[in-house]
C-alpha atoms as a PDB file:
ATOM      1  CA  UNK A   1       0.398  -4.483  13.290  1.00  0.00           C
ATOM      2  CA  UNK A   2       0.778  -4.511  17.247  1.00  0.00           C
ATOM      3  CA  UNK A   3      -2.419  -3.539  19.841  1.00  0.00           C
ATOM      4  CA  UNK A   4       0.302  -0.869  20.667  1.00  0.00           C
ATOM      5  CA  UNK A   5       0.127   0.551  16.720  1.00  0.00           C
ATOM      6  CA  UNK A   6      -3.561   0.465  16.607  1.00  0.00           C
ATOM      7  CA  UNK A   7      -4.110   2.468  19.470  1.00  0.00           C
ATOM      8  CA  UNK A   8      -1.542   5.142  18.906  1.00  0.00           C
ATOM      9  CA  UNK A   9      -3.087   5.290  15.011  1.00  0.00           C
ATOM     10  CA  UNK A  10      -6.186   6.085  17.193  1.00  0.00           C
ATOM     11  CA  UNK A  11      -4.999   7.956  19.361  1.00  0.00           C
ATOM     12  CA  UNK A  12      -3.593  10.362  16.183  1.00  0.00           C
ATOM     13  CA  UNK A  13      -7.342  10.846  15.105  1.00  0.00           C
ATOM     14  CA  UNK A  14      -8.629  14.160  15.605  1.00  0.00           C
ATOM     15  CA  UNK A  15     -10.568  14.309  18.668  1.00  0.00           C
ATOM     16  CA  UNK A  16     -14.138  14.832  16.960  1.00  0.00           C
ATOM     17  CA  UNK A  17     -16.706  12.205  16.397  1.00  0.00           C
ATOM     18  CA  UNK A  18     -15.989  10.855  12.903  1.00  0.00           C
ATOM     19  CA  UNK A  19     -19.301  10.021  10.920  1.00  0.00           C
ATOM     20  CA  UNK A  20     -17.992   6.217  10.010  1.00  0.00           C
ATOM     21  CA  UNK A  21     -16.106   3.728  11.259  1.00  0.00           C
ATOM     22  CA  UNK A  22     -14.385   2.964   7.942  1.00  0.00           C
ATOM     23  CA  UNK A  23     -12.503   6.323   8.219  1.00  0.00           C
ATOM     24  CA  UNK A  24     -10.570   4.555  11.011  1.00  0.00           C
ATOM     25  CA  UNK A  25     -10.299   1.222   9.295  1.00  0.00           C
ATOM     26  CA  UNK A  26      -9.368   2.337   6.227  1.00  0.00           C
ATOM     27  CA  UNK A  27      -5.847   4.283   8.288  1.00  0.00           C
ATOM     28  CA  UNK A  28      -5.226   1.259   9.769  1.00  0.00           C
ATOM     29  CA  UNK A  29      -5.485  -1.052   6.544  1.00  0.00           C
ATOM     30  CA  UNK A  30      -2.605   1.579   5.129  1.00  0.00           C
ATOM     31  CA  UNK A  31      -0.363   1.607   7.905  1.00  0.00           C
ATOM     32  CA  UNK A  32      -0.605  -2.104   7.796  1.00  0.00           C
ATOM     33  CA  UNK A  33       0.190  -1.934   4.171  1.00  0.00           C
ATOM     34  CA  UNK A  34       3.025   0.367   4.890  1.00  0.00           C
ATOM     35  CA  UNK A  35       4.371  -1.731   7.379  1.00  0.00           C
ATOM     36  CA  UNK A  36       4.210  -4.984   5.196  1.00  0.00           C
ATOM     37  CA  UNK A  37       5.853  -2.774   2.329  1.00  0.00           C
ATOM     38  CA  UNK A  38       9.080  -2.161   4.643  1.00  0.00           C
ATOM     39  CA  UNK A  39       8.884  -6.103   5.876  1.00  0.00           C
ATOM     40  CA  UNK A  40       9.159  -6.566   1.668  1.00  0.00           C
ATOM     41  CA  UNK A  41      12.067  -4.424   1.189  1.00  0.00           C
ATOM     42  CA  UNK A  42      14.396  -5.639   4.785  1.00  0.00           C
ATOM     43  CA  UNK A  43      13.593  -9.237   2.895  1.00  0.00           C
ATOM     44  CA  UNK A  44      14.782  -8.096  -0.419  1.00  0.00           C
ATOM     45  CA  UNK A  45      11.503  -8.942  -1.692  1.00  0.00           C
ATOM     46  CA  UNK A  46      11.695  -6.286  -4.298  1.00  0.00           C
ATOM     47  CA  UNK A  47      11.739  -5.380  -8.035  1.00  0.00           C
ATOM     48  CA  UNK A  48      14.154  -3.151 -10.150  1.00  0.00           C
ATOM     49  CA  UNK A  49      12.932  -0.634 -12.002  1.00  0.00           C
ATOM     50  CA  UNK A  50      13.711  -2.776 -15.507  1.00  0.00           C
ATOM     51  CA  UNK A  51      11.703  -5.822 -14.163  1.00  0.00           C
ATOM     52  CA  UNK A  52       8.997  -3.744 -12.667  1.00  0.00           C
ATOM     53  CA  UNK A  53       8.828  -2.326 -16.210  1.00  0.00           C
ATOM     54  CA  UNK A  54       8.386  -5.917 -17.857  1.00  0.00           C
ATOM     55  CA  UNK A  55       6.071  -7.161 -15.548  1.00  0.00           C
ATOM     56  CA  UNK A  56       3.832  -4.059 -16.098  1.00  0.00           C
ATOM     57  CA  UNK A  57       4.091  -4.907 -19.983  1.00  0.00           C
ATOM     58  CA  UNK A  58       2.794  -8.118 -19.402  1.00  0.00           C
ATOM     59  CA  UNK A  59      -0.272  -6.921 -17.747  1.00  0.00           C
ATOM     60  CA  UNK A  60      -0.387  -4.215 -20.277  1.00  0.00           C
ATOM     61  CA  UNK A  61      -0.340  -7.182 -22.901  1.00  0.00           C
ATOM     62  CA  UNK A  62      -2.966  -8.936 -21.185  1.00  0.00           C
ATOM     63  CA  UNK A  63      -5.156  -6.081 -21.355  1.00  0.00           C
ATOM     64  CA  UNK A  64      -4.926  -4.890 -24.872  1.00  0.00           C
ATOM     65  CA  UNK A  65      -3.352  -1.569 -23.896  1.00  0.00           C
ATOM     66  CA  UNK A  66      -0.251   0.356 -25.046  1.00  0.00           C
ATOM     67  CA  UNK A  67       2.840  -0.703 -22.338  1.00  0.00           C
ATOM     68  CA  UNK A  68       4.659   2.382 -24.291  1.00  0.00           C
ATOM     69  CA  UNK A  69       1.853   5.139 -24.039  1.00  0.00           C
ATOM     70  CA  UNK A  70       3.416   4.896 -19.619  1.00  0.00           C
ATOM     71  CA  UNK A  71       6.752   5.165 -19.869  1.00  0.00           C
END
């Protein structure tokens, strides 16, 4: 995230004092997120829908839970 991103995020805040500081913080940690998610997907770093599947059974597994009581 650019200087230039953080202060228009800012600058899209409503003009009132906010009561806390993580209000802010936690809008920039998302579009940061965001932007790393779209980074992910230009790199092909992504899963199919099948292997997202799988890998979700695995932590269901790992868990003791029920991968079929999501699908």
């Amino acid at each position: 995230m650019t200087k230039e991103q953080i202060l228009q995020a800012i600058q899209l805040m409503p003009e009132e004092r906010f009561e806390d500081i993580d209000i802010l913080l936690e809008r920039l940690i998302l579009l940061d997120k965001i932007e790393q998610g779209e980074e992910d997907i230009k790199a092909g770093r992504v899963y199919s829908n099948e292997q997202m599947k799988e890998i979700m059974k695995s932590w269901f597994k790992s868990s003791g839970q029920n991968p079929q009581a999501t699908t």
